[in-house]
Protein backbone atom coordinates (compact mmCIF):
# COMPACT_ATOMS: atom_id res chain seq x y z
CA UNK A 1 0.00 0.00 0.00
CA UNK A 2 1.26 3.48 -0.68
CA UNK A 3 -0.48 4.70 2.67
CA UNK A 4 -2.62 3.87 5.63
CA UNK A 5 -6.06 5.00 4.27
CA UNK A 6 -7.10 5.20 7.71
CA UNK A 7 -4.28 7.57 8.99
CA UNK A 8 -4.78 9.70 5.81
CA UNK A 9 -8.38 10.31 6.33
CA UNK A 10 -7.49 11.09 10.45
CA UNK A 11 -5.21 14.14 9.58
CA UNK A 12 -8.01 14.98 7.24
CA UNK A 13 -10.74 15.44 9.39
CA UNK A 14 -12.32 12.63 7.49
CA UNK A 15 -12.84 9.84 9.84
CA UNK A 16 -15.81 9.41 11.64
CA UNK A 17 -16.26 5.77 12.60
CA UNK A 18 -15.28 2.49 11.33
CA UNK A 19 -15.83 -0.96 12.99
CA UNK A 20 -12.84 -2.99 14.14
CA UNK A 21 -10.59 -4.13 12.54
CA UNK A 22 -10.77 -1.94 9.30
CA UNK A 23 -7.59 -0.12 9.37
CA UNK A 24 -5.99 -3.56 10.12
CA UNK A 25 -7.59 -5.42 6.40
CA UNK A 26 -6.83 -2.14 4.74
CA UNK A 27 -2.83 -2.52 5.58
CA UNK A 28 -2.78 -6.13 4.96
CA UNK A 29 -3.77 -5.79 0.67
CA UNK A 30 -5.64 -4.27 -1.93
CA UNK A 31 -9.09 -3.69 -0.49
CA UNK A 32 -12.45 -3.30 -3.00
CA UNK A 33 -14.71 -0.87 -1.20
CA UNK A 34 -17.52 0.90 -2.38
CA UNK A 35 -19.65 3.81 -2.14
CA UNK A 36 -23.20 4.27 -2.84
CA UNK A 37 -24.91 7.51 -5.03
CA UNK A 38 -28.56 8.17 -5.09
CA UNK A 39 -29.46 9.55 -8.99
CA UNK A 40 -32.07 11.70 -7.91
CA UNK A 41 -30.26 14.71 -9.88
CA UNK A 42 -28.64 14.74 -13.35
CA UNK A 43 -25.16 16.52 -11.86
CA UNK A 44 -23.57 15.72 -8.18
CA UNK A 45 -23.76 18.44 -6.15
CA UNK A 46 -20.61 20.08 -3.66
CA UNK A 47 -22.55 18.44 -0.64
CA UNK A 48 -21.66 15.11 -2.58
CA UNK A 49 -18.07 15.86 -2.76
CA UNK A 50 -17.07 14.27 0.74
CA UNK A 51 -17.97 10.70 -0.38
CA UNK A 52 -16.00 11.19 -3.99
CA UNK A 53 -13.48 12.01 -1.80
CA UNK A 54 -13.26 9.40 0.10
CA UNK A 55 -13.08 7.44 -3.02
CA UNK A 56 -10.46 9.40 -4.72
CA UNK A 57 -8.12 9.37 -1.14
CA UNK A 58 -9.14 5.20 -0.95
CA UNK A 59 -7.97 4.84 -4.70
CA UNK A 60 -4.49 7.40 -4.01
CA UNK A 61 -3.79 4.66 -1.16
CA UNK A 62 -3.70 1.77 -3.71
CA UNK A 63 -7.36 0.32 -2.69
CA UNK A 64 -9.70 -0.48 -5.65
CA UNK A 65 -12.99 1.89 -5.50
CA UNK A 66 -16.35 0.90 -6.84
CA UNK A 67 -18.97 3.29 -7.31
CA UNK A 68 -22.42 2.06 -7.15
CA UNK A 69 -24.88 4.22 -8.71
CA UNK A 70 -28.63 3.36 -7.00
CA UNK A 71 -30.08 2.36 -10.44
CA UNK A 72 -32.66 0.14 -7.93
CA UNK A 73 -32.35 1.82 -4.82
CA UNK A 74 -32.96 5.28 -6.61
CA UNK A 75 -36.36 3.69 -7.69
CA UNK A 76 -37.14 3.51 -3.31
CA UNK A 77 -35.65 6.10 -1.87
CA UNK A 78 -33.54 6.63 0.80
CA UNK A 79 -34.91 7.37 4.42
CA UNK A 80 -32.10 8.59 6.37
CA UNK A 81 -32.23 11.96 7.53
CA UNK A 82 -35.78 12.62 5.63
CA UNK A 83 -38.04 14.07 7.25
CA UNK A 84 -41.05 13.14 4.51
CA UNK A 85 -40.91 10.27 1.92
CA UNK A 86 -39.73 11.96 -1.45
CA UNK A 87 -41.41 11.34 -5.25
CA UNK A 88 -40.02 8.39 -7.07
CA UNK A 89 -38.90 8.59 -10.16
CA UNK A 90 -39.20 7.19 -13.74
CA UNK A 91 -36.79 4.59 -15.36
CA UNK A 92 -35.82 7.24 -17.97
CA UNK A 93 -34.63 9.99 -15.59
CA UNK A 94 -32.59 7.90 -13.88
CA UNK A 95 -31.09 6.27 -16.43
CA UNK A 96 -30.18 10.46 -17.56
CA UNK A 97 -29.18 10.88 -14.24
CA UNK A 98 -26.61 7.63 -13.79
CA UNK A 99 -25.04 8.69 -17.24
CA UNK A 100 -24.34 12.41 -16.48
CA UNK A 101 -22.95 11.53 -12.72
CA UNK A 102 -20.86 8.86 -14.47
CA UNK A 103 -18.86 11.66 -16.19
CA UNK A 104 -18.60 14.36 -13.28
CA UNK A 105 -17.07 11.37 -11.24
CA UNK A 106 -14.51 10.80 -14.17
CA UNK A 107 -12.98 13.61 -12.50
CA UNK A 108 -12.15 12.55 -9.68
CA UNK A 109 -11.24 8.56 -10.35
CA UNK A 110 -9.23 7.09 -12.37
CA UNK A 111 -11.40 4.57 -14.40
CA UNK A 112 -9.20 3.60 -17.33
CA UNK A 113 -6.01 2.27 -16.13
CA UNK A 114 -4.01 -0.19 -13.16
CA UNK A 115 -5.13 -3.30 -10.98
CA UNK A 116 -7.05 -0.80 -8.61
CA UNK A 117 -8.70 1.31 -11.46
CA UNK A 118 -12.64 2.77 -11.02
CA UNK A 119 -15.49 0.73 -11.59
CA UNK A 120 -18.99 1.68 -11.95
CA UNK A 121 -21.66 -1.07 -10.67
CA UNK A 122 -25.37 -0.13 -10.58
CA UNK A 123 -27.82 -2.50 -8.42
CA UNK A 124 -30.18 -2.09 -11.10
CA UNK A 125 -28.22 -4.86 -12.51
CA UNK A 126 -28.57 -7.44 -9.83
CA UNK A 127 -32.34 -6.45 -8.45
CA UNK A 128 -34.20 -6.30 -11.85
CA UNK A 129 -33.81 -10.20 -12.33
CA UNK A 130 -34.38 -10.75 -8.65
CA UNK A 131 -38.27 -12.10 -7.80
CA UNK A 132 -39.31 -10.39 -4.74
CA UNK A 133 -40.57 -13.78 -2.97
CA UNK A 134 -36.49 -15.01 -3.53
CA UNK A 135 -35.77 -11.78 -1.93
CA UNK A 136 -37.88 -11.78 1.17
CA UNK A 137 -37.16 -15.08 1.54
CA UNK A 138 -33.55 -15.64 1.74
CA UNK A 139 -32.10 -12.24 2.56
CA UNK A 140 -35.16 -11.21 4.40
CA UNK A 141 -35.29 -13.43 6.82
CA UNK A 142 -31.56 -13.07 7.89
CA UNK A 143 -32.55 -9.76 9.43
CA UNK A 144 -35.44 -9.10 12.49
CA UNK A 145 -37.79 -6.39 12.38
CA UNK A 146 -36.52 -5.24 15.95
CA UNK A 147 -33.13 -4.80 14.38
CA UNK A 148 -34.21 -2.47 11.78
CA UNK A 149 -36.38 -0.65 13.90
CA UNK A 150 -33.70 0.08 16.09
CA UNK A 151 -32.22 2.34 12.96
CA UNK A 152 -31.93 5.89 13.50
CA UNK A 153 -33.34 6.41 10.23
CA UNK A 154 -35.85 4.66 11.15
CA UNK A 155 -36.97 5.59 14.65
CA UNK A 156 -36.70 9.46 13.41
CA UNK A 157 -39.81 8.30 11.43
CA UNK A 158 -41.81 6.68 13.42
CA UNK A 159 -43.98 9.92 14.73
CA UNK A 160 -44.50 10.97 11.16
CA UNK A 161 -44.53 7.39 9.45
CA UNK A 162 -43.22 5.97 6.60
CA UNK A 163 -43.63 3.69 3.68
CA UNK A 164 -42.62 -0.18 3.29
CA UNK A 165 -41.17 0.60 0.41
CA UNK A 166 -38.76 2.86 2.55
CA UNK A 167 -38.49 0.81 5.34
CA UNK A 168 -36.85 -1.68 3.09
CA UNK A 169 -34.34 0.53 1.99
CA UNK A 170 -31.76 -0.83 4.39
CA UNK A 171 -32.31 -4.42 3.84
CA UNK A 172 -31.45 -3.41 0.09
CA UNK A 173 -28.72 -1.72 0.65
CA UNK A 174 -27.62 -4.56 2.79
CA UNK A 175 -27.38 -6.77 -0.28
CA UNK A 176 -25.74 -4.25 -2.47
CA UNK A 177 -22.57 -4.83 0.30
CA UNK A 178 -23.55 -8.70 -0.17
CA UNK A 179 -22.96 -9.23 -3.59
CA UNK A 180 -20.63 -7.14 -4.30
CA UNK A 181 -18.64 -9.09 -1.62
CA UNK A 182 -19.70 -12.20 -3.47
CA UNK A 183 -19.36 -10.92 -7.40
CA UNK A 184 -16.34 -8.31 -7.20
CA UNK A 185 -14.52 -9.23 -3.53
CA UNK A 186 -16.05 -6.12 -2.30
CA UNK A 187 -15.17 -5.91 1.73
CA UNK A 188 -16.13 -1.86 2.52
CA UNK A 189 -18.73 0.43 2.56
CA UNK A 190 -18.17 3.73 3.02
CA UNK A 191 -19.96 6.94 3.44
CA UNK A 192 -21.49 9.96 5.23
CA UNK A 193 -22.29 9.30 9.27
CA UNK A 194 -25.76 9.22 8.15
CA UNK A 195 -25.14 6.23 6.05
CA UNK A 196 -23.95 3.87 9.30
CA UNK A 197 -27.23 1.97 10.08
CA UNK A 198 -27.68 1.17 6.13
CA UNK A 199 -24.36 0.55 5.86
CA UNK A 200 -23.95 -1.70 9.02
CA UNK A 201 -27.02 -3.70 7.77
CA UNK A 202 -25.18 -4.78 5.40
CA UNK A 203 -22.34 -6.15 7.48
CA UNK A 204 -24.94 -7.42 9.65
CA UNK A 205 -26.47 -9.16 6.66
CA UNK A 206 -23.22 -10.74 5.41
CA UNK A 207 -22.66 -12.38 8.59
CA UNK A 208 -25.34 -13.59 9.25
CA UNK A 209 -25.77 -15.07 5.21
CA UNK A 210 -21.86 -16.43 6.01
CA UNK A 211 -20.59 -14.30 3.42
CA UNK A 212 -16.88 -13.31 5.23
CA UNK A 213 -15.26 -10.19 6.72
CA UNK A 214 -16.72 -7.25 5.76
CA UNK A 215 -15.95 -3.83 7.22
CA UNK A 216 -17.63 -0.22 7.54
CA UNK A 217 -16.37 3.63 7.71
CA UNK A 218 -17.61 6.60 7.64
CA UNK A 219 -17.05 10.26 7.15
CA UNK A 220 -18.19 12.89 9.43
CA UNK A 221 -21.70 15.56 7.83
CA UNK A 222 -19.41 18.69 7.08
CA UNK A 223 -21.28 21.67 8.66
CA UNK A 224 -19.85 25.10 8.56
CA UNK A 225 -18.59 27.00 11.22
CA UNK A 226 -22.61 29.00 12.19
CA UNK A 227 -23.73 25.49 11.74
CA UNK A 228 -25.46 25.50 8.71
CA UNK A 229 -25.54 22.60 6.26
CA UNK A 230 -22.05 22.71 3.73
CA UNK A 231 -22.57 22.78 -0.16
CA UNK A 232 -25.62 25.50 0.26
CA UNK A 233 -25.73 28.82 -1.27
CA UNK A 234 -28.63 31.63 -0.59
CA UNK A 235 -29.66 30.49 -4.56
CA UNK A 236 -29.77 26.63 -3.36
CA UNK A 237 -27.43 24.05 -4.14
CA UNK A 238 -24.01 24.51 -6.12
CA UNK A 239 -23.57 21.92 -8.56
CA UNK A 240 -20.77 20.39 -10.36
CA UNK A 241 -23.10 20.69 -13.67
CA UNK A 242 -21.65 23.87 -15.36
CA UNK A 243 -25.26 24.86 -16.68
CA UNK A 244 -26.99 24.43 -12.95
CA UNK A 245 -23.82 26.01 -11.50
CA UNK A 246 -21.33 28.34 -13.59
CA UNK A 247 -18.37 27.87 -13.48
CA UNK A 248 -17.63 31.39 -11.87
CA UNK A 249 -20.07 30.57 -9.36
CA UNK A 250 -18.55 27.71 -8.59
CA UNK A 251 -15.26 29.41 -8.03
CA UNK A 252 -16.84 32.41 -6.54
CA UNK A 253 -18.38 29.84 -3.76
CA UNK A 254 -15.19 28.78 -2.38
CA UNK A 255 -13.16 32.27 -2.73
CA UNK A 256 -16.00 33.47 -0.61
CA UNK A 257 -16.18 30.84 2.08
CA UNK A 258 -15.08 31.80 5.50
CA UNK A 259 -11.58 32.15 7.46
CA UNK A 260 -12.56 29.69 10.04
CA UNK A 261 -14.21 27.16 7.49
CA UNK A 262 -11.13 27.16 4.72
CA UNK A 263 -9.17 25.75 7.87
CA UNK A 264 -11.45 22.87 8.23
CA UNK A 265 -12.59 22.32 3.86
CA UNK A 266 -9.03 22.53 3.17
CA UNK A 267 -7.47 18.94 4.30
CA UNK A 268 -11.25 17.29 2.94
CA UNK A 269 -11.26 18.66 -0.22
CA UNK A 270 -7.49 18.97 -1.30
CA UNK A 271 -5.36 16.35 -2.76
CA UNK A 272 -2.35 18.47 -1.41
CA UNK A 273 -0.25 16.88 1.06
CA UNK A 274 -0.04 17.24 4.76
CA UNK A 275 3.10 19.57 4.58
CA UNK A 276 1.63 21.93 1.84
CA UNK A 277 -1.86 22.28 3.45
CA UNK A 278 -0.10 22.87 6.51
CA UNK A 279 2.24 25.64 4.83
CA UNK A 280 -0.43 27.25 3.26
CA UNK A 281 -2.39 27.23 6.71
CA UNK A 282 0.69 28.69 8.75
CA UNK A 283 0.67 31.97 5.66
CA UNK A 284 -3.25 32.01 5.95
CA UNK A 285 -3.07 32.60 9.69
CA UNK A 286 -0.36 35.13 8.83
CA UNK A 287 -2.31 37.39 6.90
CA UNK A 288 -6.03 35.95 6.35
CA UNK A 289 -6.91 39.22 4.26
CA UNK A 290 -5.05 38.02 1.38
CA UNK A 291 -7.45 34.98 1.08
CA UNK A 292 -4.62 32.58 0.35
CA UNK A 293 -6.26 29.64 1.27
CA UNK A 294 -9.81 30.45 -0.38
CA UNK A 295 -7.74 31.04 -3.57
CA UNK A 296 -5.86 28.16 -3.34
CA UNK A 297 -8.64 25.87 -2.72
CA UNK A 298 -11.37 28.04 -5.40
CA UNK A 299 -8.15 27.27 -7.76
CA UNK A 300 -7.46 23.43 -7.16
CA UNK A 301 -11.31 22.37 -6.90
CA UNK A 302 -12.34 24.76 -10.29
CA UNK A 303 -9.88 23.24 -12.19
CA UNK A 304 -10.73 19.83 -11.25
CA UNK A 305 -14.51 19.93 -11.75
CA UNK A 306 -14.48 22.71 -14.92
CA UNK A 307 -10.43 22.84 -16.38
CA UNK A 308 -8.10 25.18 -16.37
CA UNK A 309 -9.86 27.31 -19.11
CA UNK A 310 -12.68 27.80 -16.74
CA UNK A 311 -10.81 28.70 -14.35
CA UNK A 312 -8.95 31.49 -16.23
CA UNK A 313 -12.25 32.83 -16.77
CA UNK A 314 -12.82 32.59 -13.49
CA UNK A 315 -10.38 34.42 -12.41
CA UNK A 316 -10.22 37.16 -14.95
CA UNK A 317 -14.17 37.43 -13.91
CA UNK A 318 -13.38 38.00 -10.44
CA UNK A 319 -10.39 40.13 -11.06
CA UNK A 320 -13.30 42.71 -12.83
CA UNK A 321 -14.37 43.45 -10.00
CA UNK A 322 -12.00 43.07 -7.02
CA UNK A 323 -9.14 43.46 -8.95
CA UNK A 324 -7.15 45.55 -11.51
CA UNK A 325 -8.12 44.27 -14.65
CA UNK A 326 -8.89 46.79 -17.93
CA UNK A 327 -10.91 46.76 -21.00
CA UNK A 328 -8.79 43.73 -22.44
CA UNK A 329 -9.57 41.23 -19.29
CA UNK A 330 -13.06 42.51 -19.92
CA UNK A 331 -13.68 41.95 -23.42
CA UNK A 332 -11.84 38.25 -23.05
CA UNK A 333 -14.83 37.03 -20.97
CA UNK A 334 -17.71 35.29 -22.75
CA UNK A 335 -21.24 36.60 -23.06
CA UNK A 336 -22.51 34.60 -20.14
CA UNK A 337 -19.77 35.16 -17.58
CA UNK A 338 -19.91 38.60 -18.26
CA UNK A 339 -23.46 38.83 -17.15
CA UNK A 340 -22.63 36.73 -14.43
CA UNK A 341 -20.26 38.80 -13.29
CA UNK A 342 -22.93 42.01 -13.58
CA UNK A 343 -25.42 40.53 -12.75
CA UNK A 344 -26.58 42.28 -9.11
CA UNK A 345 -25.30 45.74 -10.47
CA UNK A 346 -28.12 48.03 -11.81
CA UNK A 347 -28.87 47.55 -15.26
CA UNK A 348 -30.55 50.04 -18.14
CA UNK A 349 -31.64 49.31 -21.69
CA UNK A 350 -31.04 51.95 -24.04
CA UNK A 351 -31.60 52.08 -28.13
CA UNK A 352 -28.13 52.13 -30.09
CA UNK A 353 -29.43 55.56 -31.88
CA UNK A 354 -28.82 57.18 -27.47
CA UNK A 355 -25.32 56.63 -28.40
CA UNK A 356 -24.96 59.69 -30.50
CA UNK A 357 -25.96 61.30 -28.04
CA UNK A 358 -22.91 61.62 -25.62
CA UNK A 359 -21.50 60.74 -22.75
CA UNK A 360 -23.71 63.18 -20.88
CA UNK A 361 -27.11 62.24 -22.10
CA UNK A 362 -26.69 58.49 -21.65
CA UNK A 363 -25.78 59.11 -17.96
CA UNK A 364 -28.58 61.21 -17.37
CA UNK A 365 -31.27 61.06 -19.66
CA UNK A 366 -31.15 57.78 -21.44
CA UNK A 367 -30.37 56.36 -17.88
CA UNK A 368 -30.47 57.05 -13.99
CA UNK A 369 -27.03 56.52 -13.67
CA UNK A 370 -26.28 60.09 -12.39
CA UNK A 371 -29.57 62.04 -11.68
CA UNK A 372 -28.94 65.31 -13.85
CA UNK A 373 -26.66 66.20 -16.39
CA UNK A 374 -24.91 68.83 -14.53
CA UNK A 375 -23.76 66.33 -12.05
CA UNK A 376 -22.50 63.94 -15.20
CA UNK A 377 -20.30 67.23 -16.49
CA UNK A 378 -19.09 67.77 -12.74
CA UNK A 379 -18.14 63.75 -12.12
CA UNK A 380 -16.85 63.49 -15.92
CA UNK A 381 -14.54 66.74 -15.40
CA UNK A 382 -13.41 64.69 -11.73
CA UNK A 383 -12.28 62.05 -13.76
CA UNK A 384 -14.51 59.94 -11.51
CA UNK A 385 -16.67 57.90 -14.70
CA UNK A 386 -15.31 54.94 -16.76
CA UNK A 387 -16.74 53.03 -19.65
CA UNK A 388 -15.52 49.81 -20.06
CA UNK A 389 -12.70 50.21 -17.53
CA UNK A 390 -11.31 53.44 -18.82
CA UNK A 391 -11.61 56.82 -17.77
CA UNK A 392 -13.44 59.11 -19.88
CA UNK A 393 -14.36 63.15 -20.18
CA UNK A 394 -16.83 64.85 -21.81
CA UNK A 395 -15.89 64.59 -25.27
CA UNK A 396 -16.01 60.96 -25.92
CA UNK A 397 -17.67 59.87 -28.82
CA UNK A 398 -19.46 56.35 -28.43
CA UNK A 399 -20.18 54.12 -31.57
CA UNK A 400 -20.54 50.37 -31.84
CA UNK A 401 -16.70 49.76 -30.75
CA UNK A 402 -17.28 50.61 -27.36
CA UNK A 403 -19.74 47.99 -27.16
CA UNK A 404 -19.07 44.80 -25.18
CA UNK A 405 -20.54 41.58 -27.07
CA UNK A 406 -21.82 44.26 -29.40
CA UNK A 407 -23.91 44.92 -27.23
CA UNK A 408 -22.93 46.31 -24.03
CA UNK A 409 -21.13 49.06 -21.93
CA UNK A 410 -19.75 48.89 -18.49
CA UNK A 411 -20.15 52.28 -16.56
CA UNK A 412 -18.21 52.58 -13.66
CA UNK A 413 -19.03 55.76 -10.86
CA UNK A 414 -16.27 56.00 -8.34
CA UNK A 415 -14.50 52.70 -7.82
CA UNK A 416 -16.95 50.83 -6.54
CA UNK A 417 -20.27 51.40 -8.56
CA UNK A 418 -20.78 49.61 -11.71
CA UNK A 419 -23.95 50.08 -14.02
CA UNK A 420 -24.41 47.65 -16.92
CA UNK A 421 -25.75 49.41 -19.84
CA UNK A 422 -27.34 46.58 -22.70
CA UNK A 423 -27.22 48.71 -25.57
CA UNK A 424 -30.23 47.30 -28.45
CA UNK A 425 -29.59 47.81 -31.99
């Protein structure tokens, strides 16, 4: 093994629990584990990102990962830490959704090469030849209602009820972990804390069906420092899916996430190694204005999810704002990004014929930018107004190549007030 799993994810922050004798089978060979993903979405979202993890550090360690997408679980839904039973949904979508997660994953895992390469396994395969009297009668029986009532994710229903079909849902999941021990050698599940009863089922299950060792570990929920849930934004969820989730969002969520959390995210979500995390921690503390961690982590995790292009757009967006960047930096931005970037600063539509009109008279008349055109003569002559990023006086002429996109300007009052002007031809 090239390291102790086990030890990595402890210096991580990334260990939760584990039953015994885990770090023990993981030391002594190549170990297949698994984790599970639920398709309800077409794109994995950040608040996914701990279990991918844990498969990309499990894989860096020498161990063989499995991913198993719920192709038959998705189709019952999972009851832990629901507080309703959700809508199930249609063959078709999931099937969209298993495909599109496949790829976003690709990203993380190497599928293609070496004796401990990726697979993907979906239980679809195994449950849609498997007749539900077999099923209740030799894996159901293994396990007593009293035991799966004893659940967390179970007894958190109980007030508010739940489903059979739900209720199953751990016995299910206990036979994932049983064939896969049986088919592909499988002897871990992994996941979130959440994930212990239905993954401990399954261990439960094995022994009792004499199928050998088997082991469990999980990951810790990741909660931000005020205790709210990780991977939220105040416009939902931020997605790995560059048309649910930009990929300046994306970057813009981790530049912006706080001092005290960028300690903690840091070791979980980058592959760097002790010794640089803990370098770039020790200059973070130094001077935590700079944002040296936020950038380095916005940096590793954009490029990983969206390339280095994306990034560089990223960045350049950013820069627009916060930073120094001129007319160049803002012309090299695509449409969207650019109205991304704009896109809580007041806006105006004017007709391309205002244009003529001057400086002045755009400011004032054609918009609301400055409220009279005395005061857009006094701020022009105080070299306080910029189009585009450069300063302009009274006597500029505007024609079409000012326009951004051919179609926009960027005012600028002061340093800090920007105005996007969509000019319609």
């Amino acid at each position: 093994m090239q390291n102790n799993f086990v030890e990595e994810l402890r210096w991580r922050g990334m260990l939760h629990d584990m039953t015994p004798g885990t770090e023990e089978q993981l030391q002594k060979e190549l170990t297949v584990g698994y984790v599970g993903f639920d398709p309800t979405a077409d794109s994995l979202h950040i608040g996914n990102l701990v279990p991918v993890m844990l498969l990309t550090h499990f894989q860096r360690c020498g161990h063989k990962p499995l991913v198993l997408v719920g192709g038959a679980t998705g189709r019952v839904g999972d009851p832990s830490g629901k507080t309703k039973e959700r809508q199930l949904l249609d063959e078709q979508t999931i099937e969209k959704n298993l495909k599109a997660q496949q790829i976003q994953l690709s990203r993380f895992l190497n599928f293609s090469e070496g004796s401990n390469k990726a697979e993907i396994v979906n239980n679809y395969d195994w449950f849609k030849e498997l007749n539900f009297l077999d099923f209740i009668r030799d894996v159901g029986k293994h396990i007593s209602i009293n035991y799966m009532m004893a659940k967390d994710s179970v007894k958190n229903r109980l007030e508010t009820g739940m489903s059979f079909t739900e209720f199953s849902y751990q016995l299910i999941q206990g036979y994932d972990f049983f064939h896969l021990l049986k088919h592909k050698n499988c002897k871990l599940q992994m996941g979130g804390s959440d994930q212990w009863g239905n993954i401990t089922t399954g261990t439960e299950l094995i022994r009792r069906m004499g199928g050998g060792n088997s082991f469990a570990l999980t990951a810790p929920l990741i909660k931000k420092a005020d205790g709210s849930k990780f991977g939220k934004s105040e416009g939902g969820n931020i997605w790995l899916d560059p048309k649910k989730t930009s990929p300046y969002q994306f970057y813009q969520f981790w530049i912006n996430v706080s001092d005290e959390d960028v300690i903690n995210f840091m070791p979980i979500f980058s592959l760097k190694t002790r010794s640089e995390i803990e370098s770039l921690i020790a200059h973070h503390k130094e001077a935590p204005h700079l944002r040296t961690l936020q950038k380095a982590l916005a940096e590793e995790m954009t490029i990983r999810v969206h390339g280095e292009h994306d990034l560089e757009q990223a960045i350049k967006a950013s820069n627009i704002l916060f930073g120094k960047s001129g007319e160049e930096e803002l012309r090299e931005l695509n449409e969207a990004t650019l109205l991304e970037v704009f896109e809580s600063v007041p806006s105006y539509n004017v007709n391309y014929a205002a244009l003529s009109d001057g400086i002045v008279e755009l400011l004032a008349t054609h918009t609301n930018i400055l409220p009279s055109k005395s005061e857009a003569r006094k701020m022009l002559k105080a070299n306080a107004i910029s189009i585009n990023k450069n300063k302009v006086t009274d006597g500029i002429e505007l024609t079409s190549d000012n326009l951004i996109h051919n179609a926009y300007l960027i005012v600028q009052k002061g340093k800090k007030n920007y105005f996007l002007v969509n000019v319609k031809k």
